[in-house]
Every structure is written in structure tokens, then in C-alpha cells.
Protein backbone atom coordinates (compact mmCIF):
# COMPACT_ATOMS: atom_id res chain seq x y z
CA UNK A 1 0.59 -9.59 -9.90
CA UNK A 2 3.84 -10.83 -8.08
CA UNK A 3 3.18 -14.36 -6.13
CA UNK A 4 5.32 -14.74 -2.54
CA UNK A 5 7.60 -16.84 -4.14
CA UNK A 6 8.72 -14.05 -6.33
CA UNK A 7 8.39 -11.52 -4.03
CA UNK A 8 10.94 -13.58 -1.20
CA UNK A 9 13.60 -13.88 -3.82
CA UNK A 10 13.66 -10.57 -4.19
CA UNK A 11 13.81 -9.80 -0.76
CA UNK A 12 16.68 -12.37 -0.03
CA UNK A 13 18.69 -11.10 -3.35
CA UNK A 14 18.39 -7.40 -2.16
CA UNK A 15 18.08 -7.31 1.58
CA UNK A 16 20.01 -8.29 5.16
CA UNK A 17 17.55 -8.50 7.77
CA UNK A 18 20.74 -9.82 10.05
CA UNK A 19 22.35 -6.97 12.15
CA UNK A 20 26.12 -8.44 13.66
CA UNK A 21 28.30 -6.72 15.68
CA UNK A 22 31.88 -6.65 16.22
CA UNK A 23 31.58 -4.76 19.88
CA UNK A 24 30.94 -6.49 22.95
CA UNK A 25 27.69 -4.10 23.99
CA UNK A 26 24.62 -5.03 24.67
CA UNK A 27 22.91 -3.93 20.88
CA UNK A 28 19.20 -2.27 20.99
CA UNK A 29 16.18 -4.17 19.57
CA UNK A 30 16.14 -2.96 15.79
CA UNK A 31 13.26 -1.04 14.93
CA UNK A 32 10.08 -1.53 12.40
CA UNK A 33 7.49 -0.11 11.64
CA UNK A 34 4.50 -1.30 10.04
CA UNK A 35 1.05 1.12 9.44
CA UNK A 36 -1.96 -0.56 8.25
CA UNK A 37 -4.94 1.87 6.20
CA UNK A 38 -8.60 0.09 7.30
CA UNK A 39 -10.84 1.80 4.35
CA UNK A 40 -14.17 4.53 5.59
CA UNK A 41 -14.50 4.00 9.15
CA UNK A 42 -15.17 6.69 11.35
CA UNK A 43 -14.58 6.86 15.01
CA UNK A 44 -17.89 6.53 16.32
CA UNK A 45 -17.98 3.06 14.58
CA UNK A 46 -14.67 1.75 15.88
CA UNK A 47 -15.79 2.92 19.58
CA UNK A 48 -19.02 0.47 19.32
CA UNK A 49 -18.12 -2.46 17.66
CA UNK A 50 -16.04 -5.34 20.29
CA UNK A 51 -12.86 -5.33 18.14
CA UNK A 52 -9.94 -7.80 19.85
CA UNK A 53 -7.18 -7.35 18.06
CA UNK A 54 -7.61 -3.47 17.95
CA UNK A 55 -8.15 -3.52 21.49
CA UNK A 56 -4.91 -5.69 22.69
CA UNK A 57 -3.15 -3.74 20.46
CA UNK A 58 -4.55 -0.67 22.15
CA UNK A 59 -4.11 -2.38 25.72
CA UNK A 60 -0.12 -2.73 24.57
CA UNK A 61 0.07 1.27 23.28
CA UNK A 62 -2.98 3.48 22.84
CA UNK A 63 -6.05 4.67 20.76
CA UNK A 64 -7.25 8.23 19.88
CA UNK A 65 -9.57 10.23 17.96
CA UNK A 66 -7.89 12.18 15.52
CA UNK A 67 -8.92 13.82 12.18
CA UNK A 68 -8.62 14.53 8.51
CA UNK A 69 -8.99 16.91 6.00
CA UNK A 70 -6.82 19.97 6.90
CA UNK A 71 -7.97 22.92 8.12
CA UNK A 72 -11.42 22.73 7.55
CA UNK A 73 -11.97 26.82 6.66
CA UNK A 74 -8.29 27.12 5.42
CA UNK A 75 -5.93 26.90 2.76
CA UNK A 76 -4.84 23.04 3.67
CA UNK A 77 -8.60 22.48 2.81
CA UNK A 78 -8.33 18.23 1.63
CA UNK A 79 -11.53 16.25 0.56
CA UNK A 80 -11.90 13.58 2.77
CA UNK A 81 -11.51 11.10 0.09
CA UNK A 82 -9.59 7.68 0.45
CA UNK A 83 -6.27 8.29 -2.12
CA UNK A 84 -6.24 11.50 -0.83
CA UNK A 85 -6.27 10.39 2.90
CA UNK A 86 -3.47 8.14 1.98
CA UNK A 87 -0.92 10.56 0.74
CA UNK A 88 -1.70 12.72 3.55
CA UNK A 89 -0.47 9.84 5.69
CA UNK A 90 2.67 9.12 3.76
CA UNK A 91 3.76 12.33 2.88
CA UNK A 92 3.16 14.14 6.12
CA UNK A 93 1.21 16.76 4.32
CA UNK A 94 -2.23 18.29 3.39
CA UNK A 95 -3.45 18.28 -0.47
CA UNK A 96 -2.45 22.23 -0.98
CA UNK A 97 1.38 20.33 -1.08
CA UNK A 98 1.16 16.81 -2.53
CA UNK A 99 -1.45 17.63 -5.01
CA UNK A 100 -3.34 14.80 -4.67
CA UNK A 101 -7.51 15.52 -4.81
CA UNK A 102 -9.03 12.59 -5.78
CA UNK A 103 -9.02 9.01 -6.28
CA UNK A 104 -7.81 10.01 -9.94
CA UNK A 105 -4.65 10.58 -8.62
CA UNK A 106 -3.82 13.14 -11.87
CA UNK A 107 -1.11 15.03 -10.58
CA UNK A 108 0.68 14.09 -7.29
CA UNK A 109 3.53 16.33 -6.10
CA UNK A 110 6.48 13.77 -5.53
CA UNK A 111 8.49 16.94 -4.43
CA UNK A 112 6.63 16.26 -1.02
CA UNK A 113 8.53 12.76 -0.31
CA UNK A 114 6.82 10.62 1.09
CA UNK A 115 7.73 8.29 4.26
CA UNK A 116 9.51 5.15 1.71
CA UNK A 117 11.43 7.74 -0.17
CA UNK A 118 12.54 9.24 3.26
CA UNK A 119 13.52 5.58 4.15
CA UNK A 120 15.26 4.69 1.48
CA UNK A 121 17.53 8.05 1.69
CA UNK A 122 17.95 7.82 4.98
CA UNK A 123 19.43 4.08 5.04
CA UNK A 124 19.87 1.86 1.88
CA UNK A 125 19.71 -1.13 3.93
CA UNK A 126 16.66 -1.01 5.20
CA UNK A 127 14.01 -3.19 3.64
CA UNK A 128 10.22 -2.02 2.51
CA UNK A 129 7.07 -3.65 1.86
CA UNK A 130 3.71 -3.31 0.80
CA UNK A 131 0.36 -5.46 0.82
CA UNK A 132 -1.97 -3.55 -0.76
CA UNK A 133 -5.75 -4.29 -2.19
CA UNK A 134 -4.89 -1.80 -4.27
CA UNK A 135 -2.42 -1.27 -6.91
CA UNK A 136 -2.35 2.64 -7.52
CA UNK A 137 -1.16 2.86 -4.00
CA UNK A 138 2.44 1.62 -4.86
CA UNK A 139 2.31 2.78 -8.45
CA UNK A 140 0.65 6.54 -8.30
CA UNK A 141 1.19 7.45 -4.78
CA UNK A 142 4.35 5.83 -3.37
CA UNK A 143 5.30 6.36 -7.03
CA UNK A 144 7.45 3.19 -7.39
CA UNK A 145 10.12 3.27 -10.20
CA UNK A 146 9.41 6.65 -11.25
CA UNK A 147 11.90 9.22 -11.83
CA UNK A 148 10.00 12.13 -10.64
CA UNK A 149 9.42 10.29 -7.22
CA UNK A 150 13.23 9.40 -6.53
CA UNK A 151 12.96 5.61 -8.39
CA UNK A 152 11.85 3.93 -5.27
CA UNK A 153 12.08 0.55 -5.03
CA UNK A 154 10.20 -1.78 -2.79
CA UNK A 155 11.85 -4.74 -1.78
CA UNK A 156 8.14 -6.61 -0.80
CA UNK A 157 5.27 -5.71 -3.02
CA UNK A 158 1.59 -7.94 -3.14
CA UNK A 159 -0.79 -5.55 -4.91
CA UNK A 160 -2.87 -5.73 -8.58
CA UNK A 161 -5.33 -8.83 -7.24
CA UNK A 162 -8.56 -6.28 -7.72
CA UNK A 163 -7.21 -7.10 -11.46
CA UNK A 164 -7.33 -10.88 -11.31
CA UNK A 165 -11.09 -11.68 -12.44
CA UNK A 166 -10.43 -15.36 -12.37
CA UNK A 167 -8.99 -16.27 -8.94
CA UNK A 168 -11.60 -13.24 -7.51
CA UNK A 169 -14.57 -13.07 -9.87
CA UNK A 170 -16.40 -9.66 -9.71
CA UNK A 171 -19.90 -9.20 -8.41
CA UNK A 172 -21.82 -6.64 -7.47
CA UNK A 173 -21.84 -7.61 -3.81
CA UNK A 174 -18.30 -6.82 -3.83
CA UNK A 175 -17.76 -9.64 -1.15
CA UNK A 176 -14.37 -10.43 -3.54
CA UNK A 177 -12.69 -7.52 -2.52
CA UNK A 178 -13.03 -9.00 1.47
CA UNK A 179 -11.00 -12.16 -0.24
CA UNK A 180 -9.06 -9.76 -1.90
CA UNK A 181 -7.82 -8.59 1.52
CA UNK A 182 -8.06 -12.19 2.99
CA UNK A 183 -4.86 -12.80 0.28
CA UNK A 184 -2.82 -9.37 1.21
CA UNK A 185 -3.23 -10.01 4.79
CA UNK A 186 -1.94 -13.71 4.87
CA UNK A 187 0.87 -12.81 2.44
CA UNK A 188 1.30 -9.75 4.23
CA UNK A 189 1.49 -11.81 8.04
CA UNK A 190 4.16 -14.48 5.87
CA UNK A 191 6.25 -11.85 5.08
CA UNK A 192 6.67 -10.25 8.30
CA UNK A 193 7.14 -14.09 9.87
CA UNK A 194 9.41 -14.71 7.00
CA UNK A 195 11.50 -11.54 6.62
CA UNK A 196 10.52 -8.89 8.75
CA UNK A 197 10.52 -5.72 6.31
CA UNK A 198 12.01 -2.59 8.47
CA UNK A 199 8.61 -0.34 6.78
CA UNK A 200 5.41 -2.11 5.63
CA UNK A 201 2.45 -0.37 4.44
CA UNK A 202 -1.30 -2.72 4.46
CA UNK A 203 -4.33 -1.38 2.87
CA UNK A 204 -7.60 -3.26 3.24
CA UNK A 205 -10.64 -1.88 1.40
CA UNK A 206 -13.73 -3.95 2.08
CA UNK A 207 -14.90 -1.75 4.76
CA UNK A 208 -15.50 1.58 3.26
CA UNK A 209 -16.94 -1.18 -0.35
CA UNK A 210 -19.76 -2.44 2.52
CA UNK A 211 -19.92 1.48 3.69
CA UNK A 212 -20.93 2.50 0.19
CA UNK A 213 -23.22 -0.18 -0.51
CA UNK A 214 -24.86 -0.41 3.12
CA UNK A 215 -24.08 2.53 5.01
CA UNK A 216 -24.10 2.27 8.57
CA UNK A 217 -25.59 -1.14 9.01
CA UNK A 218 -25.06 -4.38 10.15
CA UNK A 219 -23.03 -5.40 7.09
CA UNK A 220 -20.71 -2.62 7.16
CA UNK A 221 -20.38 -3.55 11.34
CA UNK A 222 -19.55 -7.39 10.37
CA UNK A 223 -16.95 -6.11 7.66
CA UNK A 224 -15.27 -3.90 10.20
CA UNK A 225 -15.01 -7.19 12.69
CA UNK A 226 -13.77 -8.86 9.83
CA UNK A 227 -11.14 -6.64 9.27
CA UNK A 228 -9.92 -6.80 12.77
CA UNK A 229 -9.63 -10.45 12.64
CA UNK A 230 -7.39 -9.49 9.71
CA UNK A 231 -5.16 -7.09 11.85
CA UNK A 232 -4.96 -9.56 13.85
CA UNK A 233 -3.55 -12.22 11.88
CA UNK A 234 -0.73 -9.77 11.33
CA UNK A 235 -0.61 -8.50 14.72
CA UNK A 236 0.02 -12.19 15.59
CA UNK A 237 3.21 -12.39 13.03
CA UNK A 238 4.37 -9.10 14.51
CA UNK A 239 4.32 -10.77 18.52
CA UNK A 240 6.01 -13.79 17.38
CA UNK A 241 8.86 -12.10 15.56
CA UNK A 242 9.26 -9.61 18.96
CA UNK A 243 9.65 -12.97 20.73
CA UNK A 244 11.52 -14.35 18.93
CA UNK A 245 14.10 -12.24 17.23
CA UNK A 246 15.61 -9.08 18.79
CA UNK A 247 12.74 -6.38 17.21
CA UNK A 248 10.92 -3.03 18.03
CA UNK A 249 7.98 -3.36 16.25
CA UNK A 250 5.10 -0.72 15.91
CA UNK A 251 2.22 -1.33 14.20
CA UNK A 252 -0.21 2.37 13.58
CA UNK A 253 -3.93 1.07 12.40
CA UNK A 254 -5.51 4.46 11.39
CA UNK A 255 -8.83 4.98 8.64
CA UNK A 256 -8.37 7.19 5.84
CA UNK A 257 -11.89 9.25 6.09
CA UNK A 258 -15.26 9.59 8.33
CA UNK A 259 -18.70 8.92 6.66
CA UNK A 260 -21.42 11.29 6.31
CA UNK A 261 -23.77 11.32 9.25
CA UNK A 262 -27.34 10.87 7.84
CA UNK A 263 -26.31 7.64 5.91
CA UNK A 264 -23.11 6.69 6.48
CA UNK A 265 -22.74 6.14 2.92
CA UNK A 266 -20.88 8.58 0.98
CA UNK A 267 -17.45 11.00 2.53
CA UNK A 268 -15.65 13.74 0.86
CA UNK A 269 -17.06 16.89 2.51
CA UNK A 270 -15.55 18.50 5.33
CA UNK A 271 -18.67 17.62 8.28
CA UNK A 272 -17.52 16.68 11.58
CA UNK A 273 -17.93 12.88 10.72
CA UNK A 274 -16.50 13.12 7.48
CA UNK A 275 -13.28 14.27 9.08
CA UNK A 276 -13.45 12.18 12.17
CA UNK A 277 -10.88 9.60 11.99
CA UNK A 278 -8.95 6.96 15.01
CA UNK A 279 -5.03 6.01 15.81
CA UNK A 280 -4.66 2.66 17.65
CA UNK A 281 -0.65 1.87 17.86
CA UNK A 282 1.10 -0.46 20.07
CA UNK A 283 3.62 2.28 20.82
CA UNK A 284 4.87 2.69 24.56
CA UNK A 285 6.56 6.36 23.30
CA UNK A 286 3.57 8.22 22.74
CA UNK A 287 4.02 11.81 23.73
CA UNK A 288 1.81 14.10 24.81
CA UNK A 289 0.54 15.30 21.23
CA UNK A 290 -1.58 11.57 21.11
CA UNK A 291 -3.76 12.33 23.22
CA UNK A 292 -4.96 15.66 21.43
CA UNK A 293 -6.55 14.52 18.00
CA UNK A 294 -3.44 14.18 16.11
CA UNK A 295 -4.26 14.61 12.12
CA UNK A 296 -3.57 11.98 9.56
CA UNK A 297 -0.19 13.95 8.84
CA UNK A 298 1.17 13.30 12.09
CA UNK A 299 1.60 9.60 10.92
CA UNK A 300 4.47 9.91 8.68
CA UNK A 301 6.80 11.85 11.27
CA UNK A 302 5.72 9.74 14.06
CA UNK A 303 7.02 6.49 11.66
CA UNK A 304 9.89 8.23 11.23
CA UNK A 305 11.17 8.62 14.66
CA UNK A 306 10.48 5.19 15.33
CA UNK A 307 12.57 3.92 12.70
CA UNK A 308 15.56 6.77 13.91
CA UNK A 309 14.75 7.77 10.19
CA UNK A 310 16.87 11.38 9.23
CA UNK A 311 14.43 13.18 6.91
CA UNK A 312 15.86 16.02 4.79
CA UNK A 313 15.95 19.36 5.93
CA UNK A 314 13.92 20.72 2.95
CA UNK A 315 11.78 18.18 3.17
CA UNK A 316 11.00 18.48 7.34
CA UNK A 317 10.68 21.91 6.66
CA UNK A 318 7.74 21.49 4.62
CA UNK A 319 5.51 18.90 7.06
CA UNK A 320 2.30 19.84 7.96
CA UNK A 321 2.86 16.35 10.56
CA UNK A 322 3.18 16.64 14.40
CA UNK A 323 5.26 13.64 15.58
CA UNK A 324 3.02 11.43 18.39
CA UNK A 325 6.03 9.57 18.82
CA UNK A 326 9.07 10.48 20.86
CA UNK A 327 10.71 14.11 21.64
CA UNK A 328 8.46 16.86 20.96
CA UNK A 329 8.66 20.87 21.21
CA UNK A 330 5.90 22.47 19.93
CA UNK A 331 2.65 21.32 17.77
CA UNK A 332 -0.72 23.11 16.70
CA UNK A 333 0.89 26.14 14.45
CA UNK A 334 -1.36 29.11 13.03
CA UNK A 335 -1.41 31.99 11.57
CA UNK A 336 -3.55 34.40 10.61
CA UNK A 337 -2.93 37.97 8.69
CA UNK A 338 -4.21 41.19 10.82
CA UNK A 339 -3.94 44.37 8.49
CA UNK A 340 -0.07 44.23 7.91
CA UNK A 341 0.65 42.43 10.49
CA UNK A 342 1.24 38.27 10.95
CA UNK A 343 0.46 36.90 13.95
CA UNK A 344 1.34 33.10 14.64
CA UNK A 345 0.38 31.05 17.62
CA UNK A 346 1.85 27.49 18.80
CA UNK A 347 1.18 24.86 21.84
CA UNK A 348 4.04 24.49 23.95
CA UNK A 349 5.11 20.67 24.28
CA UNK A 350 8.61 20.83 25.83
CA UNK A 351 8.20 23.11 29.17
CA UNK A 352 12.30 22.89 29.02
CA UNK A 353 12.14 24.28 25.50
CA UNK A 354 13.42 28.29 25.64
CA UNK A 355 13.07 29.69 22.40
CA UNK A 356 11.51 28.84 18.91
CA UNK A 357 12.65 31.05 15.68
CA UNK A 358 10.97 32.08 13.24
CA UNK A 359 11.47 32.35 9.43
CA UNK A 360 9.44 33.87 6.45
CA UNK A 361 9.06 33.60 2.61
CA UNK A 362 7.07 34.73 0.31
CA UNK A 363 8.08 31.97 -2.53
CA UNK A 364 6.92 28.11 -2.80
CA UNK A 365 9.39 27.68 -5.09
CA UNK A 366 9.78 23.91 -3.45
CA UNK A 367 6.57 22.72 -4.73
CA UNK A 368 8.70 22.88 -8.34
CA UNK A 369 11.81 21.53 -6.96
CA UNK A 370 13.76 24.20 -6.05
CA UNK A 371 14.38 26.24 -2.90
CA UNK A 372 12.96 28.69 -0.83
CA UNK A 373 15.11 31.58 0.97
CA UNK A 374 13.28 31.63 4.53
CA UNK A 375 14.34 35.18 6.36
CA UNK A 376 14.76 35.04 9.72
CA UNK A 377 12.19 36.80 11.79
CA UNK A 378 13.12 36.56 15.00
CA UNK A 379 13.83 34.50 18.02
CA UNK A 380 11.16 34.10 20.56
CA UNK A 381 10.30 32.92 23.83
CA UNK A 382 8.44 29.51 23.44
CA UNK A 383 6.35 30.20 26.78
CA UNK A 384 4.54 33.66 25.00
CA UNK A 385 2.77 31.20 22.83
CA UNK A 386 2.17 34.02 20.75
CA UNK A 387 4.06 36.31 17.81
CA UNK A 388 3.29 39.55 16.20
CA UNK A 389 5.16 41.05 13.51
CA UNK A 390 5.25 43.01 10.69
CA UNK A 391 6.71 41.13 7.49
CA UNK A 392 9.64 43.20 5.03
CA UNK A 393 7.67 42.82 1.87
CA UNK A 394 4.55 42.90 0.85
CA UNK A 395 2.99 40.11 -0.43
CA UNK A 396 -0.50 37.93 -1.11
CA UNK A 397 1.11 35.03 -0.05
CA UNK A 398 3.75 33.91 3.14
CA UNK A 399 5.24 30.58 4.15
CA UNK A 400 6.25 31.02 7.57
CA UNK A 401 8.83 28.62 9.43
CA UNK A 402 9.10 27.67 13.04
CA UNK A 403 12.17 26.05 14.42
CA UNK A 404 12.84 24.43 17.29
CA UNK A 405 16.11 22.46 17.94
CA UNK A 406 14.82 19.11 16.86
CA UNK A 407 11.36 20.08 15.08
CA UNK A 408 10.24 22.72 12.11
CA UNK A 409 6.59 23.06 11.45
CA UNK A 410 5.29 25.56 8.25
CA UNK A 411 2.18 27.49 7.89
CA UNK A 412 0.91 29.14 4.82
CA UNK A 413 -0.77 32.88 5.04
CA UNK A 414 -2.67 34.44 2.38
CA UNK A 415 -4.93 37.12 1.60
């Protein structure tokens, strides 16, 4: 466990959170991006409850309904369980990639980067954070440190305290783990007061400990208005540094899973509530995609525009994530196999757009590090919002690739 103290050295030793200027233009407000993970709370919950923070921070941006788990019937197929959930959001992809199935967290795929790594590649300067009320989010997912995840190092780190027996003795109540996320949120509102990280990640977990232990009740309800208070504590620090410092903030408050519907105690499964999940963002760029139950995975890429973040073109051509922020072509890919035939199927975004092409593969040789050799297909009209063809070689298994100018979205085909 790090203490702020610590944690600000760091920051000032390693970071500039200054931006000067030699040029007498006016310069744009710099960008960040915070996204904070509220623990097992399905839609139908947040829609009830009189929430103010979420609600002026829907009032500045939006809120939606949106989903998890992948395709439901298909080969993206991802329990609807909470470390799972959260690699979906920061890697931009479905389990079938990242490899992540369970809160064991055995096996993850780091060849799937997730949104720090992209940061970190994409400009060396830019400082990260996170608060977390859990450590295995920083250490297994995000992967800090580790070779096989690109040695990522966060600048702003607050995680471990489920650890610390003495400062937050353990009952079976569980009511620590709500001071638990008392301590990340107030260190987590400091540091953005303080130093303004360009990415932050919060995760509070006290909602979906209540879920477990009371289902849908009034104890779960008062944990959920507890946890807004929290957002907006940081919500708070994030106003204060747009006044007063020349900053683009957004701040994404999603859930990582639904609850089952005749208790409201468990998740995993792939029922409607289980998979029912909410976006509320302050953003004043949403595109058109918001409004049409984005997916968990639509997160990362929508970050990443924000923060004018360039993600690799291996990686972007593996994201399962629809941007909901900024420019957009195309969204909703399928495909589906018909005797020998592929046919693929897309919603047209960008009535300007002309053409998408298409590419095919029959290797996933990039979920072991190396590369695949896409084939192009052919070009297409992006109004027939439809495709038929015939592949070159047989196979059990196709990754197809469709490009627009500034967007690539993959879908896998088997058997």
C-alpha cells in the first residue's frame, strides 16, 4: 500500500502536467479522461434510485443503456463477471481475445493492449492513475511492470487497502469495503485537484458486496446512493480543475455486470439483466452510436479519441469497441457463414462515407504475438449494408476485417 505522499512524489519526479507554448495561438483545453467502474448494478436500479451526481453529470453529457457479455449466442460469448467486465472495458475486447474468464484472472492475453498501454505508446508524457479497491486490477489486468504487458508504469497508483486488516478490520457485513472506497475516492478527488492525471481509472466495489449479501433491497439501494455521493466528490475535483486550469475533462461512470432477476443476488449468466449495463459521461461529443446500447467495449475507443490517443494499427484492428465519442463510420458488424458463402452486415454511421473494404484471414496468429496476413476482399459500397462472398480457402475458422478511412472493426466466423 502506497500513501499520497508517496504516490505525489512520484508523480512530480516523473510527470509535467504544464503545457507552454512558444506560438502566439490561442492553445486548446488539454484533454483527460477519467472512467470510474461502480461494482453489480444493473440499469433498472440506476433508473430508480434519485442519484445527483450521476444525474448533473448526465445533465452536462448523457446516459444510456448499454450491455455486456458479447454476443450472447456467439463466439465473443463473456460471463458477466466483474474482472472480466473490466478487461472488456480496458482492452476494447470480448473474453474470446483477452482471455480473461473469471475473477481468477489465470491467463490474460496482454497481446490485446489495453487503453494505459495504448497511452503510454501513444505519448510518454502523459500521466496515469489509478484508485482502485482492488489491487489485481493494476497488477493482473492493467498488468503493471510486467514484461508480457509492455512494463507499464503508472505514475498514480492507491490500491492493496482490502489487504490492510488493521486500518479496515474485516467483518462479515463487509461495511469496510464502503470505507475502503471512502479512502480511494478522497485520494482519488486529491489527486485530480492536486495533479490532474491525463487517464485515471476508479473502481468502487461496495455495491455489487451489498448486491451479494442483500440482493435487490434497500441496503444494496443505500450503497448505490452512497456511491454516487462518492462520484461526486470526484466529479467536484474534476469541475474545479475545468475552472480553473485550461482542461477537457471526461469522466465515463459505467457498471461492470447486471444481476440476476429473481434475486438480484448472483451475475455471470448471459439473461437479459445479467447483461444489462448503463454509460453516464459528461461528454458533449457523443455520436450517434450512444444512443444505441453501446457494449462495455466501446469504452476503451471512445477514451481514446478523447485523449487524441493513436492506437496501433494491429492493435485497432483487433477491437471488438465502437467509439461513442467523436467521428464515426460504421458500427454493429456481423457475420454469419451460409454454405460456402460469408455474408457480413454493418450500420451505416457516416451517410458521407462511400465505401468500406473488406479483408479476410483464416489465422489468429495475433493472439500469440505475431501477425495476421488479412486478404483483401473487396471494396464495397457502405450504403448496401450488406456483403456476400465466397472466401479463397477453405477453412473452420475466418477473421474478417472492415475498413473504413478512420475506423476497422473485426468479426470472427466459424463453423
Amino acid at each position: 500500500m502506497q500513501s499520497l505522499f508517496k504516490i505525489c512524489l512520484l508523480g512530480i519526479a516523473t510527470s509535467t502536467f504544464s503545457c507552454q507554448s512558444t506560438k502566439t495561438e490561442v492553445t486548446l483545453p488539454k484533454p483527460k479522461a477519467l472512467f470510474i467502474i461502480v461494482d453489480g448494478i444493473p440499469a433498472d436500479v440506476i433508473e430508480k434510485l434519485e442519484l445527483p451526481a450521476l444525474k448533473e453529470i448526465q445533465q452536462a453529457g448523457g446516459y444510456t443503456r448499454a450491455y455486456t457479455g458479447g454476443e450472447a449466442e456467439g463466439y465473443s460469448k463473456t460471463p458477466t463477471i466483474s474482472a472480466v467486465g473490466y478487461n472488456s472495458l480496458i482492452t476494447g475486447t470480448w473474453a474470446n481475445k483477452h482471455n480473461v474468464w473469471d475473477n481468477d484472472i489465470a491467463a490474460p492475453n496482454y497481446n490485446y493492449w489495453n487503453i494505459f498501454r495504448v497511452a503510454e505508446a501513444s505519448d510518454t508524457t502523459l500521466t496515469t492513475a489509478i484508485f482502485s479497491t482492488w489491487l489485481d486490477n493494476r497488477t493482473k489486468l492493467i498488468g503493471e511492470g510486467l514484461n508480457a504487458a509492455g512494463s507499464i508504469k503508472l505514475d498514480f497508483k492507491y490500491d492493496s487497502l482490502e489487504y490492510d486488516t488493521i486500518r479496515f478490520p474485516h467483518r462479515d457485513d463487509r461495511k469496510f469495503i464502503q470505507q475502503i472506497d471512502d479512502a480511494v475516492v478522497t485520494t482519488a478527488a486529491q489527486a485530480i485537484t492536486d495533479y490532474a492525471p491525463d487517464l485515471t481509472c476508479v473502481y468502487l466495489e461496495c455495491t455489487d458486496d451489498m448486491g451479494h449479501r442483500y440482493g435487490d433491497s434497500p441496503q444494496y439501494y443505500e450503497a448505490i446512493k452512497a456511491a454516487d455521493a462518492q462520484i461526486g466528490k470526484i466529479w467536484r475535483a474534476i469541475k474545479d480543475r475545468e475552472k480553473n486550469f485550461k482542461e477537457d475533462w471526461l469522466i465515463v461512470i459505467t457498471t461492470d455486470h447486471g444481476r440476476d432477476v429473481e434475486t438480484g443476488k448472483h451475475h455471470g449468466g448471459q439473461s437479459d439483466r445479467e447483461r444489462l449495463t448503463w454509460i453516464t459521461t459528461n461528454s458533449k461529443k457523443l455520436n450517434s452510436h450512444f444512443n444505441d446500447t453501446p457494449a462495455m467495449v466501446d469504452i476503451m475507443p471512445s477514451i481514446a479519441n478523447h485523449l487524441n490517443l493513436t492506437i496501433p494499427k494491429s492493435t485497432k484492428e483487433e477491437l471488438d469497441g465502437v467509439p461513442f465519442i467523436g467521428a464515426l463510420d460504421f458500427s454493429a458488424l456481423k457475420a454469419s457463414r451460409e454454405a460456402e458463402e460469408i455474408l457480413i452486415g454493418w450500420k451505416l454511421e457516416n451517410q458521407a462515407l462511400d465505401s468500406l473494404e473488406v479483408y479476410i484471414t483464416t489465422t489468429n496468429n495475433f493472439s500469440t504475438g505475431s501477425t495476421d496476413q488479412y486478404q483483401k476482399v473487396k471494396t464495397v459500397a457502405a450504403r448496401e449494408l450488406s456483403f456476400r462472398f465466397k472466401p479463397a480457402v477453405k477453412s473452420g475458422f475466418y477473421k474478417v476485417l472492415v475498413k473504413s478511412p478512420t475506423q476497422y472493426l473485426n468479426v470472427w466466423v466459424g463453423e
